[in-house]
C-alpha atoms as a PDB file:
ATOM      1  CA  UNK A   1      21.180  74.002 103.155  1.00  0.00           C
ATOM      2  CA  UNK A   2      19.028  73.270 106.108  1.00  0.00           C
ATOM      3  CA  UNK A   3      19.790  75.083 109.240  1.00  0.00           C
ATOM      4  CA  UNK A   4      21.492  73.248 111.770  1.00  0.00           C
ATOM      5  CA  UNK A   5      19.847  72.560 114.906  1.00  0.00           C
ATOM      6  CA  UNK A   6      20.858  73.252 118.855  1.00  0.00           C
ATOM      7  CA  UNK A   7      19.959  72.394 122.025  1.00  0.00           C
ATOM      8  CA  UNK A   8      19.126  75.597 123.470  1.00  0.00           C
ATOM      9  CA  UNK A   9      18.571  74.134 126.896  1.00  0.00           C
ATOM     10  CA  UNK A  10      22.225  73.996 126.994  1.00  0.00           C
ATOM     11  CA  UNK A  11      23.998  76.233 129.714  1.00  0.00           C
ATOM     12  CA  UNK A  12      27.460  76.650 126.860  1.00  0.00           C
ATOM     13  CA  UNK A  13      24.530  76.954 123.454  1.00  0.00           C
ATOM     14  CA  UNK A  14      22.840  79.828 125.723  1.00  0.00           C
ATOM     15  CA  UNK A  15      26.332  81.569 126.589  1.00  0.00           C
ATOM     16  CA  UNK A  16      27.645  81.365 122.976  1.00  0.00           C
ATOM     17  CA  UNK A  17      24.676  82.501 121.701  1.00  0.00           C
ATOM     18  CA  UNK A  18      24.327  85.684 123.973  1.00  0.00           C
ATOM     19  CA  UNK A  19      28.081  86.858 123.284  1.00  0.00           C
ATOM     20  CA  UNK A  20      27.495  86.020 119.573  1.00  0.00           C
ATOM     21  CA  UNK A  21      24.252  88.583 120.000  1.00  0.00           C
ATOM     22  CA  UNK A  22      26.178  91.303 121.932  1.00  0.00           C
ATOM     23  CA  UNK A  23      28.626  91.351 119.472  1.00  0.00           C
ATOM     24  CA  UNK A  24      26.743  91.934 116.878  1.00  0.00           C
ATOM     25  CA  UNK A  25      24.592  94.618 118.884  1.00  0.00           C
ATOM     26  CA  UNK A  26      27.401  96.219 120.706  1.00  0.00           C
ATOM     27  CA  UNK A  27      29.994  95.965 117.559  1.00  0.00           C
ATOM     28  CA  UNK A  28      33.339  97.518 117.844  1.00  0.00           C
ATOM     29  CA  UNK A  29      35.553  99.299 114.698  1.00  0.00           C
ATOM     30  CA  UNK A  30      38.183  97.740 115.758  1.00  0.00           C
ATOM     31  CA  UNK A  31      37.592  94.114 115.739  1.00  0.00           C
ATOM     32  CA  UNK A  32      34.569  91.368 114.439  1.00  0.00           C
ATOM     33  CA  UNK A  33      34.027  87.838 115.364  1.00  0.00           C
ATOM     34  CA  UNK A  34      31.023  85.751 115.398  1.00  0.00           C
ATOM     35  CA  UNK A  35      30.551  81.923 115.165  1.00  0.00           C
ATOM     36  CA  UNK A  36      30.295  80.149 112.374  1.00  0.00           C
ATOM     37  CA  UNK A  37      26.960  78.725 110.868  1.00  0.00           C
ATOM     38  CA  UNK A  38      27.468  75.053 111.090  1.00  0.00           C
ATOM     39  CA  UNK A  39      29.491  75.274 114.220  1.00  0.00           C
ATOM     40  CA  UNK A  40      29.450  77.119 117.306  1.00  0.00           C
ATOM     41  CA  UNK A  41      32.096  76.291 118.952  1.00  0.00           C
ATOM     42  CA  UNK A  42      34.389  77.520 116.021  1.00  0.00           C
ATOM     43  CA  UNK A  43      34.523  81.202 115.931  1.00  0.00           C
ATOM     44  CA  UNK A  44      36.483  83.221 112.792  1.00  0.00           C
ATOM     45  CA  UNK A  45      37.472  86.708 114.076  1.00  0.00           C
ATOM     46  CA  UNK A  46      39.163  89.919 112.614  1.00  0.00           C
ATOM     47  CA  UNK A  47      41.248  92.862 114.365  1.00  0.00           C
ATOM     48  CA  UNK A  48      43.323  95.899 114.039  1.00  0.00           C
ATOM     49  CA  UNK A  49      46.865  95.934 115.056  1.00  0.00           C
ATOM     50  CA  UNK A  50      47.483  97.879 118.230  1.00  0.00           C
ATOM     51  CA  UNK A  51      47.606 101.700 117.469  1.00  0.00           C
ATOM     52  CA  UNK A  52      51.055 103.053 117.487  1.00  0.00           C
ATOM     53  CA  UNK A  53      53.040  99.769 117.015  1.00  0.00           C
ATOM     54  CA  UNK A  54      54.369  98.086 113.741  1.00  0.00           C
ATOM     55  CA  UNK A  55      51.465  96.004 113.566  1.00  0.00           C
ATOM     56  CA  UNK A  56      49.211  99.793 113.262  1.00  0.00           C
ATOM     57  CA  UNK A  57      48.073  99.535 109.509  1.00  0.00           C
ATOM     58  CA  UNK A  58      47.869  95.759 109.687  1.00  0.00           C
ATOM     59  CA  UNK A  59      44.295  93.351 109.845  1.00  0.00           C
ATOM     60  CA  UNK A  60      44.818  90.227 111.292  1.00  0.00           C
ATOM     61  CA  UNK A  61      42.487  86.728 111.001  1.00  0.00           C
ATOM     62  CA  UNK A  62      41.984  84.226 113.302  1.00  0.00           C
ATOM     63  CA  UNK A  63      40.358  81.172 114.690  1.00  0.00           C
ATOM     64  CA  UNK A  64      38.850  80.863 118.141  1.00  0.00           C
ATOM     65  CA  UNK A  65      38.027  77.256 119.682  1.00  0.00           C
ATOM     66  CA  UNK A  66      35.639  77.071 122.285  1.00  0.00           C
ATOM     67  CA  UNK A  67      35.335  73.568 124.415  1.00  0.00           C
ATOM     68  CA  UNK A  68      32.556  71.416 124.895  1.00  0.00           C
ATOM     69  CA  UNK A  69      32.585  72.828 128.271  1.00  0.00           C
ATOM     70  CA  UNK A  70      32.958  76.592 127.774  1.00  0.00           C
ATOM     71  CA  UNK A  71      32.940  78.811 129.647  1.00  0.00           C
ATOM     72  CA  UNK A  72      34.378  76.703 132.794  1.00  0.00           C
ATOM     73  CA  UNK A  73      37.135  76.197 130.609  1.00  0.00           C
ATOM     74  CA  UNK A  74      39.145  78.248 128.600  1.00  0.00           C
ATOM     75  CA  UNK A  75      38.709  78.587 124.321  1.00  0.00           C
ATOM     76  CA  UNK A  76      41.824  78.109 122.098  1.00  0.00           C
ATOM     77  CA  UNK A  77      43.924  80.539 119.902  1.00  0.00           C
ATOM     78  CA  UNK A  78      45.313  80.795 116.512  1.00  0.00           C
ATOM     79  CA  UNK A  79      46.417  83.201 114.005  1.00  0.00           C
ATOM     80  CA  UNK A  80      45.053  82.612 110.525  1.00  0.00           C
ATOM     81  CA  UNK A  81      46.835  85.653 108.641  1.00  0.00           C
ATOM     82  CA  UNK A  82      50.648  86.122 108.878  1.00  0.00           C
ATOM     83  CA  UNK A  83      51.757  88.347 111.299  1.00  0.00           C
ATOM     84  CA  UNK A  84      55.495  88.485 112.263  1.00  0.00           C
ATOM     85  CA  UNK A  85      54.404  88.442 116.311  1.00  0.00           C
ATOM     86  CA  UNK A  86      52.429  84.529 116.074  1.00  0.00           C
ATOM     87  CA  UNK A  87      52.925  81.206 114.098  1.00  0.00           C
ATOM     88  CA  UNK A  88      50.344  80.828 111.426  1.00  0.00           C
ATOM     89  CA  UNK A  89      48.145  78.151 112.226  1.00  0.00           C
ATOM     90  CA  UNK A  90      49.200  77.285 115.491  1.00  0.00           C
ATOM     91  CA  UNK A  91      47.709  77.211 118.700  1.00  0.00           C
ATOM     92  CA  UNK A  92      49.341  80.221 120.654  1.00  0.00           C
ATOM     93  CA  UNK A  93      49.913  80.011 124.127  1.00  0.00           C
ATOM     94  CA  UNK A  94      48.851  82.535 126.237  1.00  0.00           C
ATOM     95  CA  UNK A  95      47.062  83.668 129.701  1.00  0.00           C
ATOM     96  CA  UNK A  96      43.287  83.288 128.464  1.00  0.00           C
ATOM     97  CA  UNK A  97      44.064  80.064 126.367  1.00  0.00           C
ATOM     98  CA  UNK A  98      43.115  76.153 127.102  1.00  0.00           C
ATOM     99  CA  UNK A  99      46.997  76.262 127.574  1.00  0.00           C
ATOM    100  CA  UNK A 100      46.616  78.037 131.224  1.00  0.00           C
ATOM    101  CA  UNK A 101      43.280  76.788 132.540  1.00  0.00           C
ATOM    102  CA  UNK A 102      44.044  78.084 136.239  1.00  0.00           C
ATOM    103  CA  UNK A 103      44.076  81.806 134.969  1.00  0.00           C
ATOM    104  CA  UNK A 104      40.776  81.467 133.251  1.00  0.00           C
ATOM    105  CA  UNK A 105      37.304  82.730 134.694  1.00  0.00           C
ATOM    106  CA  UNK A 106      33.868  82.215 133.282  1.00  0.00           C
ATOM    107  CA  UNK A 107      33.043  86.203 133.632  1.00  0.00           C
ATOM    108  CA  UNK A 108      35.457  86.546 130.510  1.00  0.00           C
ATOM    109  CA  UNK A 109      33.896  86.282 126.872  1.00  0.00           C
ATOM    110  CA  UNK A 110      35.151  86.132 123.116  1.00  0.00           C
ATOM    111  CA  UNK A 111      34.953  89.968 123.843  1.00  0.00           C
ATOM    112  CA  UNK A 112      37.437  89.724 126.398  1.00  0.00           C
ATOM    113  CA  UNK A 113      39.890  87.627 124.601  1.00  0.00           C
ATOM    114  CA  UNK A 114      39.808  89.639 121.563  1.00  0.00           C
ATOM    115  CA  UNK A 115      40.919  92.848 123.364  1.00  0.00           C
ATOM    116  CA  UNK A 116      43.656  90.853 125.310  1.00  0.00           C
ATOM    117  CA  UNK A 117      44.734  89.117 122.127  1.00  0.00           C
ATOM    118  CA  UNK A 118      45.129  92.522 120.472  1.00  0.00           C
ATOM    119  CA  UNK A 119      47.095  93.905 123.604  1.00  0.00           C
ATOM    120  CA  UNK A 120      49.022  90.931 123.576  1.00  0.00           C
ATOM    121  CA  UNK A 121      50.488  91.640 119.978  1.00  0.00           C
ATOM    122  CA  UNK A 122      52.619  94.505 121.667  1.00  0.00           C
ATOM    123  CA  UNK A 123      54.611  91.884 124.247  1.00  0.00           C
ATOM    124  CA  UNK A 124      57.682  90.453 124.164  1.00  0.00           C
ATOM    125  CA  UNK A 125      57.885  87.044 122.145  1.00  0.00           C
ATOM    126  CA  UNK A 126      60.229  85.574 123.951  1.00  0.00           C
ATOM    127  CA  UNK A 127      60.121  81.912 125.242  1.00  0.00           C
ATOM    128  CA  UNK A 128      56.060  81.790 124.323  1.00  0.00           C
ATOM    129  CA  UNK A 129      54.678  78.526 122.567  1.00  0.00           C
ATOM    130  CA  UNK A 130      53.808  80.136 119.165  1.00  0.00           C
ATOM    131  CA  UNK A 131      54.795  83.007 119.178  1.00  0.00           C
ATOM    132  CA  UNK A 132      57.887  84.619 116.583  1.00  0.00           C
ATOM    133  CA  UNK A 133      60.563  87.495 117.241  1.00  0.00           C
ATOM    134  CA  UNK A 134      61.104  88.758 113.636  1.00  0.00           C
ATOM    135  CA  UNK A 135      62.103  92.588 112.937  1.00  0.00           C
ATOM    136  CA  UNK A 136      59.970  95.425 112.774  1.00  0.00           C
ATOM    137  CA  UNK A 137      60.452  95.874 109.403  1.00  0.00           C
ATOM    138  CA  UNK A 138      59.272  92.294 108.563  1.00  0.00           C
ATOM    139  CA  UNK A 139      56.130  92.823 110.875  1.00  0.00           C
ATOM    140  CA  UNK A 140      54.925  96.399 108.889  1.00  0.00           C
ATOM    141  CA  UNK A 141      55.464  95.033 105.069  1.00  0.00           C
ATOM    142  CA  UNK A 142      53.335  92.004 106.742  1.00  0.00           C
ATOM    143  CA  UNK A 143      50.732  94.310 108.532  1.00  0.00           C
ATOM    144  CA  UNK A 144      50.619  95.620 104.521  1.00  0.00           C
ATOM    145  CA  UNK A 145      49.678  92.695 103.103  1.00  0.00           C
ATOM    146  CA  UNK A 146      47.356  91.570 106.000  1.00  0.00           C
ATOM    147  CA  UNK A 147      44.308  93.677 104.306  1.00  0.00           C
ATOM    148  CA  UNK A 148      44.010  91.342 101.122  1.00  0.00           C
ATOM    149  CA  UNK A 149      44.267  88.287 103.030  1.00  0.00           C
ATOM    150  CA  UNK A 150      41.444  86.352 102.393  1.00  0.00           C
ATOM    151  CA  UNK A 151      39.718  83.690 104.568  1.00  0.00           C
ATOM    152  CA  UNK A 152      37.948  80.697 102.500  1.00  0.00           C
ATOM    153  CA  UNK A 153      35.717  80.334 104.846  1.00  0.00           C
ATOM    154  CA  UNK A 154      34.698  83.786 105.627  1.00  0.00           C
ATOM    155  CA  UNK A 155      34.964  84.501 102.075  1.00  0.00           C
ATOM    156  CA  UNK A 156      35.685  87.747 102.661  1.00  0.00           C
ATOM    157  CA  UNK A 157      38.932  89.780 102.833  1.00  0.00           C
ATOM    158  CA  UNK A 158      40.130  91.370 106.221  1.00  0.00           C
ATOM    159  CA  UNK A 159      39.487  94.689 104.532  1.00  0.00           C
ATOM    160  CA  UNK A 160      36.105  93.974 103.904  1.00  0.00           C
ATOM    161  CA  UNK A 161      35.153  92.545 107.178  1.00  0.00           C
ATOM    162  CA  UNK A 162      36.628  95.551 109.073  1.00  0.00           C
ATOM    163  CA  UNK A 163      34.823  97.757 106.312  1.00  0.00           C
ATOM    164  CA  UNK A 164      31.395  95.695 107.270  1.00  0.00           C
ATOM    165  CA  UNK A 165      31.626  96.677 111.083  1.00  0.00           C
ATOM    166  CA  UNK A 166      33.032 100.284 111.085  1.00  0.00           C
ATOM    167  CA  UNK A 167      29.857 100.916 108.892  1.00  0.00           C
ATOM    168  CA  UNK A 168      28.020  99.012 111.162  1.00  0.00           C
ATOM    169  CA  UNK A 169      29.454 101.275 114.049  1.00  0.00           C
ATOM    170  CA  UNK A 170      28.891 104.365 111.958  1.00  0.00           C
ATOM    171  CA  UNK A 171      24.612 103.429 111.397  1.00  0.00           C
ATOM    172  CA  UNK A 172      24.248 102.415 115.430  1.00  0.00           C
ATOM    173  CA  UNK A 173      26.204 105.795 116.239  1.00  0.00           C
ATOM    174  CA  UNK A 174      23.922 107.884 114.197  1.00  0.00           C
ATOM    175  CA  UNK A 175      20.549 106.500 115.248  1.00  0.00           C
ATOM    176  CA  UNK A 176      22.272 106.571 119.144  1.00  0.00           C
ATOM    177  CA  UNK A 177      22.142 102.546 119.592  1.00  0.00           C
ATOM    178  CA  UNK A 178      25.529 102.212 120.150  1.00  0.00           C
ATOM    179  CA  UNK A 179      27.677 101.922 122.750  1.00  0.00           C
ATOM    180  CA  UNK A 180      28.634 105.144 124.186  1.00  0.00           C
ATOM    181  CA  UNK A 181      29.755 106.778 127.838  1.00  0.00           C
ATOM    182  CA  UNK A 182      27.861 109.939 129.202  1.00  0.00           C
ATOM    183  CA  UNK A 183      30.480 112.162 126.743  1.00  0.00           C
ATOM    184  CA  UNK A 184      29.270 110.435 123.243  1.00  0.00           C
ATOM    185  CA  UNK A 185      32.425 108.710 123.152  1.00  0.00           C
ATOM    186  CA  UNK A 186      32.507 104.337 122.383  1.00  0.00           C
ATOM    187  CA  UNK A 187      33.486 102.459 125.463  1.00  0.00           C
ATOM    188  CA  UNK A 188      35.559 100.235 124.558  1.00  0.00           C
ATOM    189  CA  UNK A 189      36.583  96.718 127.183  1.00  0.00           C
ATOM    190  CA  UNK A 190      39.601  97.054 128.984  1.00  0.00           C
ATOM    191  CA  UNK A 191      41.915  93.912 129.199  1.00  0.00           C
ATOM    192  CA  UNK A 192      41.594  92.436 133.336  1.00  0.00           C
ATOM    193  CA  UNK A 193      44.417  93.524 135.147  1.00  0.00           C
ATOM    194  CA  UNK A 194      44.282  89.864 136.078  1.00  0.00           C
ATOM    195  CA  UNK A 195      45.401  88.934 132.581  1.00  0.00           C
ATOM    196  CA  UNK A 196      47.765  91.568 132.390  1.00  0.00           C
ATOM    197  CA  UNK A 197      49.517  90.205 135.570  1.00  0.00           C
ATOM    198  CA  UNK A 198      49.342  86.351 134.664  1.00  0.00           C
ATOM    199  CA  UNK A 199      50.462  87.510 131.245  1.00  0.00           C
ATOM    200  CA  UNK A 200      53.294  89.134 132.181  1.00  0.00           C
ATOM    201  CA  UNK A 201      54.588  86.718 134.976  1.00  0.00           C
ATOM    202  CA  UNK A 202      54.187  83.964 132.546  1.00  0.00           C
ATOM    203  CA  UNK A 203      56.894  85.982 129.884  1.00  0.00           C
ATOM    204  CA  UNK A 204      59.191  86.764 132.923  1.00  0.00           C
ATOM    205  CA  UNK A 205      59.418  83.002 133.830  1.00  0.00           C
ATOM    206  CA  UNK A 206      59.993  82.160 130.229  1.00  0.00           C
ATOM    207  CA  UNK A 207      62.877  85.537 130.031  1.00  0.00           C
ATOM    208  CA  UNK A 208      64.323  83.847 133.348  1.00  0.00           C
ATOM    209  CA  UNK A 209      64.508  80.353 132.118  1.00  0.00           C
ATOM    210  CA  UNK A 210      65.851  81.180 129.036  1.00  0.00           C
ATOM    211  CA  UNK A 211      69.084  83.243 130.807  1.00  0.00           C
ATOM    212  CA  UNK A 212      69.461  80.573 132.870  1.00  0.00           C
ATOM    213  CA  UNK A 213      70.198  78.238 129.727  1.00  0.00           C
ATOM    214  CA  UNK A 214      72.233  80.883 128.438  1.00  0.00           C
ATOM    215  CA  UNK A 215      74.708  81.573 131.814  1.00  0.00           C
ATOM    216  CA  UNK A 216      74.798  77.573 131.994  1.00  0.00           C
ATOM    217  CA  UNK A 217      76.163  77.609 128.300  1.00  0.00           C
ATOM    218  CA  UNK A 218      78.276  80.785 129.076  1.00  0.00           C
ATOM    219  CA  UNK A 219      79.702  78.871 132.131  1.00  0.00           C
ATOM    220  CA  UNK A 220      80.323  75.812 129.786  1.00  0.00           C
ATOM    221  CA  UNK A 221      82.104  78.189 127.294  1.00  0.00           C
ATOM    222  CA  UNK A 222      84.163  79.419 129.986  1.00  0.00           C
ATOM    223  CA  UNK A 223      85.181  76.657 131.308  1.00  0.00           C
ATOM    224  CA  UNK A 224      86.141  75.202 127.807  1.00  0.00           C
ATOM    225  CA  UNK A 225      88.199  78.073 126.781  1.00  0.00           C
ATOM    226  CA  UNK A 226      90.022  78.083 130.226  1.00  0.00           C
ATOM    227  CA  UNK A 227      90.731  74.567 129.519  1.00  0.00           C
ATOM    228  CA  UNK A 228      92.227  75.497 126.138  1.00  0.00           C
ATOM    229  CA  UNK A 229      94.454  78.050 127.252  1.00  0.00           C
ATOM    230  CA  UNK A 230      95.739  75.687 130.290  1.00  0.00           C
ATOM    231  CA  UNK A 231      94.120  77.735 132.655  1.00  0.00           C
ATOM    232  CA  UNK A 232      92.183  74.780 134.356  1.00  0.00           C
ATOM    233  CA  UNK A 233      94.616  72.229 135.841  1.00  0.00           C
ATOM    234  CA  UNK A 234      92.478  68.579 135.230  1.00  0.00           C
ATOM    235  CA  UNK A 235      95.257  67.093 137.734  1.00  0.00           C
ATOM    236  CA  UNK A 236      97.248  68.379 140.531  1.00  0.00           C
ATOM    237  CA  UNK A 237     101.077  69.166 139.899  1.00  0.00           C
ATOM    238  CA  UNK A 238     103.708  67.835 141.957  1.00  0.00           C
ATOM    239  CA  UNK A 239     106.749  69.372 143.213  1.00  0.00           C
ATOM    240  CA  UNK A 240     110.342  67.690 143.292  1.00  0.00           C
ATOM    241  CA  UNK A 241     112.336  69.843 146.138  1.00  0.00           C
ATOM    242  CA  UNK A 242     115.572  70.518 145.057  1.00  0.00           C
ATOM    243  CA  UNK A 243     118.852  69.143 146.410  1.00  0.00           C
ATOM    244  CA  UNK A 244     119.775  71.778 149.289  1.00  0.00           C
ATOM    245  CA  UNK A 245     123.187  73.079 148.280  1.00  0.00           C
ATOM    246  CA  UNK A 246     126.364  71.189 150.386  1.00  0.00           C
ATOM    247  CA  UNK A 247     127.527  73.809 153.428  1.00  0.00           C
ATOM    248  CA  UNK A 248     131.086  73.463 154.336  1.00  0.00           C
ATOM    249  CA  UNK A 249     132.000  71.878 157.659  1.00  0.00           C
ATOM    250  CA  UNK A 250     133.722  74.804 159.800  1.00  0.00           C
ATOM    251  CA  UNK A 251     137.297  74.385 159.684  1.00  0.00           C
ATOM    252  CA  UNK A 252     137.004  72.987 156.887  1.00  0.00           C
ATOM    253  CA  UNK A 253     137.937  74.461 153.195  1.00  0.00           C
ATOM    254  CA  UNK A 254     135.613  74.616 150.492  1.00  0.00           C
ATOM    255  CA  UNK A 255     136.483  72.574 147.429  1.00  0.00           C
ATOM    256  CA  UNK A 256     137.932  74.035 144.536  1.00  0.00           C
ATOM    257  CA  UNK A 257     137.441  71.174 141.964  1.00  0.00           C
ATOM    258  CA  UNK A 258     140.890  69.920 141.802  1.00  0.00           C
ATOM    259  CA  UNK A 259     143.018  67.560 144.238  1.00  0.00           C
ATOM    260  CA  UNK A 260     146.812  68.215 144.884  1.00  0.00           C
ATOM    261  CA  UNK A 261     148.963  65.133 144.352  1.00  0.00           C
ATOM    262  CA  UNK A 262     152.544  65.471 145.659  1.00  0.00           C
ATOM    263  CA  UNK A 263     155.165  65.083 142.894  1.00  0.00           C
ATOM    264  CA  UNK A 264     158.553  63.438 142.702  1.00  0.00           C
ATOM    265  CA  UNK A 265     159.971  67.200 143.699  1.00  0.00           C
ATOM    266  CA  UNK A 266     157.533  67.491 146.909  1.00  0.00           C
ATOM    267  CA  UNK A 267     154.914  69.895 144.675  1.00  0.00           C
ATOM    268  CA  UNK A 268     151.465  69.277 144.427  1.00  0.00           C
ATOM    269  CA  UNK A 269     150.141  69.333 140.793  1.00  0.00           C
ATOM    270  CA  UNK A 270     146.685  70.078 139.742  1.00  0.00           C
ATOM    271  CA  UNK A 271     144.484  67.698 138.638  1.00  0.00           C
ATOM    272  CA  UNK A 272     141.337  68.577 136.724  1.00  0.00           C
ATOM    273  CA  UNK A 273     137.903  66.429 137.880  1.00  0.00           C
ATOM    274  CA  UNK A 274     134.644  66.230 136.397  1.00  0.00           C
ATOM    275  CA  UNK A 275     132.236  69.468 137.458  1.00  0.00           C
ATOM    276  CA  UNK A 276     129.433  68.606 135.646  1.00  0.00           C
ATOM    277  CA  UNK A 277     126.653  66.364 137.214  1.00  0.00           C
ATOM    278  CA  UNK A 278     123.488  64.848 136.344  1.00  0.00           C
ATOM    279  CA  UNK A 279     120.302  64.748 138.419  1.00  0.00           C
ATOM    280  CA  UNK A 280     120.503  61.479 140.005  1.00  0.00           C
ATOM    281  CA  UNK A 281     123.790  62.283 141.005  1.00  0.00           C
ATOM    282  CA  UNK A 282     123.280  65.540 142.853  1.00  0.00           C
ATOM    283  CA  UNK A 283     120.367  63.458 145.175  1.00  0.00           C
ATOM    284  CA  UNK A 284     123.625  60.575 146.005  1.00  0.00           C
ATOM    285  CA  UNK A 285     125.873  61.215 148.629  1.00  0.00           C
ATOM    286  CA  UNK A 286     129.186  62.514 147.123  1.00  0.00           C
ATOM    287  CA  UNK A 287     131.931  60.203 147.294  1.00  0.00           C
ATOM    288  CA  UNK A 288     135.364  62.282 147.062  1.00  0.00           C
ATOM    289  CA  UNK A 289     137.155  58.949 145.035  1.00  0.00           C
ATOM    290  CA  UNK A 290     134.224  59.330 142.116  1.00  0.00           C
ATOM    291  CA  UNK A 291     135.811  59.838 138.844  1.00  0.00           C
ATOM    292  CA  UNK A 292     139.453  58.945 140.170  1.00  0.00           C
ATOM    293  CA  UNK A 293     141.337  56.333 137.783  1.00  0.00           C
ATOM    294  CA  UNK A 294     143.071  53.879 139.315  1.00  0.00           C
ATOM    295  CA  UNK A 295     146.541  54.504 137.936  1.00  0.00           C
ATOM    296  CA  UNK A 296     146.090  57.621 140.285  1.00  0.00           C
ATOM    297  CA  UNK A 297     145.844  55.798 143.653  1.00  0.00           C
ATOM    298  CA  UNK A 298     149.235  53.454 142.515  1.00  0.00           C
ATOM    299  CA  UNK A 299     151.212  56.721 141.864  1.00  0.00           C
ATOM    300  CA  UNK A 300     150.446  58.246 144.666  1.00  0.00           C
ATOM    301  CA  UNK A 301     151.421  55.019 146.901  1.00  0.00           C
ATOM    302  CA  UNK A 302     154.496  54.700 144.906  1.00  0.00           C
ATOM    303  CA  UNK A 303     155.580  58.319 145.787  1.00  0.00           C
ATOM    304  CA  UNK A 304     155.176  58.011 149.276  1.00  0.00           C
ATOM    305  CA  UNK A 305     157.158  54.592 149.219  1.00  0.00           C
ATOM    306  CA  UNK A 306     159.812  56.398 147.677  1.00  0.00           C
ATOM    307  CA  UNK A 307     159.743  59.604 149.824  1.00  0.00           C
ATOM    308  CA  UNK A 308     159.985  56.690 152.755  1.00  0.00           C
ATOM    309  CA  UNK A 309     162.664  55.551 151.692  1.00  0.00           C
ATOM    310  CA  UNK A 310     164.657  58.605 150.403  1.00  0.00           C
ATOM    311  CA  UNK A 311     163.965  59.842 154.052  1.00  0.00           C
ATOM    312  CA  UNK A 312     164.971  55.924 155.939  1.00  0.00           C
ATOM    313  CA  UNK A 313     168.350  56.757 153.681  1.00  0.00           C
ATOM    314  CA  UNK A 314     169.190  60.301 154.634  1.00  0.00           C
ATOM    315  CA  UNK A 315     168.358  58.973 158.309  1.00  0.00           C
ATOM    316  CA  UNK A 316     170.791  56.439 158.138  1.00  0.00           C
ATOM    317  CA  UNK A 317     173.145  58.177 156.574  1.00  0.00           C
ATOM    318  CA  UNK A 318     173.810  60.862 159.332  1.00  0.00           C
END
């Protein structure tokens, strides 16, 4: 297959192909990535797990997509090998990807990313575009079965790409070409502290939205179950003020419920009346002839006439 050809001239070929080089000079045990041969703007790349995590005895693939214009704008992300933390396949969003151009500076490299990306497996899934909150057990019997992934077009397994590099590592440390501090010990980049920061305000947005949407539906729920138990009046009540109860006039006896009626003998005999009274009646003025039959009223005139006259006769009679 004939080799493809470049424009070296290029200000993005030169950059790719001087982090592809240092890379491969400057390699690192815990990571690999280069470009592939008929493209270099697609980079396949393989890392550890972060030490001391549930993702420790895992090796994770990936794909890196650099633009047209790279590096004055940011390359894309996305996890090849199943991981528990991101979606296979799918474009993860994150402080160094083409999803937050206005964090992204040209000083960073593939380098860069690969260290934050590895960092990044650590955080807090919550509300980020491709990324997954499964358990920790999930995420170690995946890290297990992450060495024997295999990537068709690496055609290589992760174990075997991570085995390529740490002996590549081991030969540069031995003949002193690799890269070491003063003490012997491999330097290893450290993630910006500006990614760290842009990183982390970018989860604490997504926490914060993501309560709000939960008090909003915990008001909601609130509400409704006020509204169940009648808690919650939709409409306001009104009162009906009660009749006040009838005072006596002063002087004036209180009455008992019957009426006297005079008799043919002079007594007065007890009449029961009606006590019990309905709603609209207690609002109406009380009428002392209500519930009287008629018969009544003709008795009683008739026993005066007659007391009239029994007394016109006794008068006359003396």
């Amino acid at each position: 297959m004939a080799t493809p050809k470049f424009n070296s001239k290029s200000p993005t070929i030169r950059r790719i192909l001087k982090e592809a080089a240092e890379l491969a000079n400057s390699p690192s045990p815990d990571y690999a990535a280069s470009p592939l041969e008929t493209d270099l703007f697609e980079w396949h790349f393989t890392l550890r797990g972060p030490p001391r995590s549930c993702f420790a005895e895992g090796l994770y693939h990936g794909r890196i997509v650099l633009p047209p214009t790279y590096p004055l704008r940011p390359p894309s992300f996305r996890f090849t090998t199943p991981s528990g933390r991101f979606e296979a396949n799918r474009e993860i969003c994150l402080s160094i990807s083409g999803h937050h151009e206005e964090t992204w500076q040209p000083a960073w490299g593939v380098r860069t990313a690969l260290v934050a990306l590895r960092s990044f497996m650590e955080t807090d899934a919550r509300g980020q575009l491709g990324g997954l909150d499964t358990s920790d057990a999930v995420r170690r019997r995946l890290a297990a079965e992450s060495k024997g992934w295999r990537c068709a077009a690496c055609a290589r397994s992760n174990a075997e790409i991570i085995a390529e590099t740490e002996e590549r590592c081991r030969e540069l440390d031995s003949s002193g070409g690799g890269a070491e501090g003063s003490g012997g010990e491999r330097q290893e980049v450290e993630v910006p502290a500006e990614l760290k920061l842009g990183f982390r305000d970018e989860m604490e947005k997504a926490k914060a939205q993501q309560q709000a949407g939960e008090g909003e539906g915990e008001k909601e729920d609130a509400e409704s179950a006020e509204l169940a138990e009648g808690f919650v009046q939709t409409a306001p009540e009104r009162e009906i003020p009660a009749p006040p109860p009838a005072r006596p006039a002063q002087g004036v006896p209180a009455p008992t419920g019957r009426i006297p009626l005079p008799d043919p003998v002079g007594q007065a005999a007890p009449i029961p009346t009606p006590t019990t009274t309905t709603a609209t009646q207690s609002r109406r003025p009380i009428d002392p002839n209500a519930g009287v039959p008629a018969w009544v009223d003709y008795a009683i005139v008739s026993l005066v006439v007659i007391l009239i006259a029994m007394l016109m006769k006794i008068l006359v009679g003396r």
